[in-house]
C-alpha atoms as a PDB file:
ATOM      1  CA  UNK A   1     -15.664   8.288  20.130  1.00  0.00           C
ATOM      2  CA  UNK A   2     -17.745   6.180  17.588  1.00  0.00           C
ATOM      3  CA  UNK A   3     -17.422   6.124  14.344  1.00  0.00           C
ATOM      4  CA  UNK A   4     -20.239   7.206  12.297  1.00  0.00           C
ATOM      5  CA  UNK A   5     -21.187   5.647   8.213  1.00  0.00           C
ATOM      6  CA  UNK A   6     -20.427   8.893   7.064  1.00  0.00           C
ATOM      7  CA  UNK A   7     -17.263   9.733   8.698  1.00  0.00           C
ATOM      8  CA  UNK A   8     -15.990   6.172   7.268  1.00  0.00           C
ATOM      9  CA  UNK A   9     -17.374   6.988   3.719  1.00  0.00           C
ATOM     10  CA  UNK A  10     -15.428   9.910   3.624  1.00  0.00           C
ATOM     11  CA  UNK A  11     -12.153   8.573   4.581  1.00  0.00           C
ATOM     12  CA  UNK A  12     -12.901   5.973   2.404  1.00  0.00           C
ATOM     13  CA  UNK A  13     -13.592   8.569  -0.619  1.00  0.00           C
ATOM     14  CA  UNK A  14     -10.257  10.182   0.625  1.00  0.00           C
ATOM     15  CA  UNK A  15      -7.993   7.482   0.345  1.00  0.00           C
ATOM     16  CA  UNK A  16      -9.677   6.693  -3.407  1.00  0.00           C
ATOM     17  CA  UNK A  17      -8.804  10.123  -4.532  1.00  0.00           C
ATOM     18  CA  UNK A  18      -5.105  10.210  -2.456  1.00  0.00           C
ATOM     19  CA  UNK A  19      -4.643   6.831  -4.533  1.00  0.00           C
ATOM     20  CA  UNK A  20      -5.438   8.921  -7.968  1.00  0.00           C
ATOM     21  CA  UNK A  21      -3.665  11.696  -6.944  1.00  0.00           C
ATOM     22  CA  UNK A  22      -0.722   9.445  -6.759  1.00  0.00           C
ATOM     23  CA  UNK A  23      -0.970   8.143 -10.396  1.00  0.00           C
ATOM     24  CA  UNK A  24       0.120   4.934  -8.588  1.00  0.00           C
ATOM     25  CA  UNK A  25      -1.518   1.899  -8.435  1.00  0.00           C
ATOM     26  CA  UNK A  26      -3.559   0.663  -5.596  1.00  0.00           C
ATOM     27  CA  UNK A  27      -1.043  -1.786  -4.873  1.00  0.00           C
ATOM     28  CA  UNK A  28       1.526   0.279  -5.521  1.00  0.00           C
ATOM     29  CA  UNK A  29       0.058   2.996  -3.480  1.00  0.00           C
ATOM     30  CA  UNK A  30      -0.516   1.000  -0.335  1.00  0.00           C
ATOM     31  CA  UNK A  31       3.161  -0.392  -0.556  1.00  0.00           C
ATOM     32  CA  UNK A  32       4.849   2.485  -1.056  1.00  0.00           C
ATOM     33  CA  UNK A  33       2.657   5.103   0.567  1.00  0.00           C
ATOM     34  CA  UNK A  34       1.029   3.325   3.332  1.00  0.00           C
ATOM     35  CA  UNK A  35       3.022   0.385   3.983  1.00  0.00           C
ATOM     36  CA  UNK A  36       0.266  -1.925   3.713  1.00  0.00           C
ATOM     37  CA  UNK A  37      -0.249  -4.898   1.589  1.00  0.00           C
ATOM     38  CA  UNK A  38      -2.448  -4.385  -1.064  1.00  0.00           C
ATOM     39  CA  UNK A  39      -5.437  -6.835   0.161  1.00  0.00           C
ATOM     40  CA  UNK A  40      -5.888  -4.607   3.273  1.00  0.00           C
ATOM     41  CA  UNK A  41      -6.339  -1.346   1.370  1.00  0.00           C
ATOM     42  CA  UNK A  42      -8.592  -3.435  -1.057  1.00  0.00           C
ATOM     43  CA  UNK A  43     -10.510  -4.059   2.279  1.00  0.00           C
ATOM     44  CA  UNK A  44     -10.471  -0.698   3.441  1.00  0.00           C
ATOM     45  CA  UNK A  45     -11.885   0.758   0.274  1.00  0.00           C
ATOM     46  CA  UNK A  46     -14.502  -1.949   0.674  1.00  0.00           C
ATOM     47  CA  UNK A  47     -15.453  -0.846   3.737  1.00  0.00           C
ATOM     48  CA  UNK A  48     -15.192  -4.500   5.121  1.00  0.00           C
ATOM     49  CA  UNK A  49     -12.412  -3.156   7.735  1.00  0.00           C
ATOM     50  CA  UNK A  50     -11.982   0.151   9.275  1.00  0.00           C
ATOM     51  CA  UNK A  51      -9.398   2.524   8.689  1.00  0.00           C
ATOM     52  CA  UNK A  52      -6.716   2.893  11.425  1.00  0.00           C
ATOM     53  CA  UNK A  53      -6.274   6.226  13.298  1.00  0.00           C
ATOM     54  CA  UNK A  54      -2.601   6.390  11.482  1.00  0.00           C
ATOM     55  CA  UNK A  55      -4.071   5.614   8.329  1.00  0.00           C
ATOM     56  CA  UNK A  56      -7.136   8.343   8.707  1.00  0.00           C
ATOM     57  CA  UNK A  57      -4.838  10.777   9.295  1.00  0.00           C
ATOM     58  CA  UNK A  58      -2.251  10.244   6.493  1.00  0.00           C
ATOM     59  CA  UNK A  59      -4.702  10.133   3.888  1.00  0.00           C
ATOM     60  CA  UNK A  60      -6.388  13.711   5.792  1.00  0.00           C
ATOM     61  CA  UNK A  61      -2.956  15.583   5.831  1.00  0.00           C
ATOM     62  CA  UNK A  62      -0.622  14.813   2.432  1.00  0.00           C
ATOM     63  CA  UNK A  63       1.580  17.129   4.673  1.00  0.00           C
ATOM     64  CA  UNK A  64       2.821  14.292   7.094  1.00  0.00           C
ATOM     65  CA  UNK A  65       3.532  12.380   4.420  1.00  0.00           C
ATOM     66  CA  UNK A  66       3.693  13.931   0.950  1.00  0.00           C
ATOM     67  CA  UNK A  67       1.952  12.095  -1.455  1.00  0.00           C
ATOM     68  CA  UNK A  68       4.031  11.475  -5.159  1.00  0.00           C
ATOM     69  CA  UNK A  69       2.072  12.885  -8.178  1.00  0.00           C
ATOM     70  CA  UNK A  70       2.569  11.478 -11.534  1.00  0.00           C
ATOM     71  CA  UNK A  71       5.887  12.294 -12.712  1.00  0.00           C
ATOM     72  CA  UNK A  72       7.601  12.218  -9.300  1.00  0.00           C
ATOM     73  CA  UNK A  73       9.253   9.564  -7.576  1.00  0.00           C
ATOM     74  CA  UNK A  74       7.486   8.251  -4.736  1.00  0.00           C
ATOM     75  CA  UNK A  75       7.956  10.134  -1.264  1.00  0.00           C
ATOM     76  CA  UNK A  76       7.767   7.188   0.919  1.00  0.00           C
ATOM     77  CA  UNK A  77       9.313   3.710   0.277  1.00  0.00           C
ATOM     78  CA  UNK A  78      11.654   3.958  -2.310  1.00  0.00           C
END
């Protein structure tokens, strides 16, 4: 199935507000949330590369993978 601009605006809107839900930084977030260096999430948010499938649905269901809130440790990668 193709992607469509809107459905990669959105997850690209998602993954800002997962990142400020965090109360991380972005490169903190896409080390220790994602796993990803920070250049590739810069380029996701751009829009200059798409968004895995993994990646789509992390950021779509904090469930998975519970995101950290400020004044938590991190879930993932500590």
């Amino acid at each position: 199935m193709k992607r469509t601009a809107r459905s990669r605006t959105t997850d690209i809107a998602l993954l800002r507000i997962r990142i400020q839900e965090s109360g991380l930084s972005d490169r903190q977030f896409a080390v220790k949330c994602l796993r990803r260096d920070e250049r590739t999430i810069r380029r996701y948010l751009a829009g200059d590369v798409p968004m895995p499938a993994i990646i789509r649905e992390l950021i779509r269901d904090p469930l998975v993978a519970p995101w950290p809130t400020k004044g938590t440790l991190p879930m993932l990668g500590s």
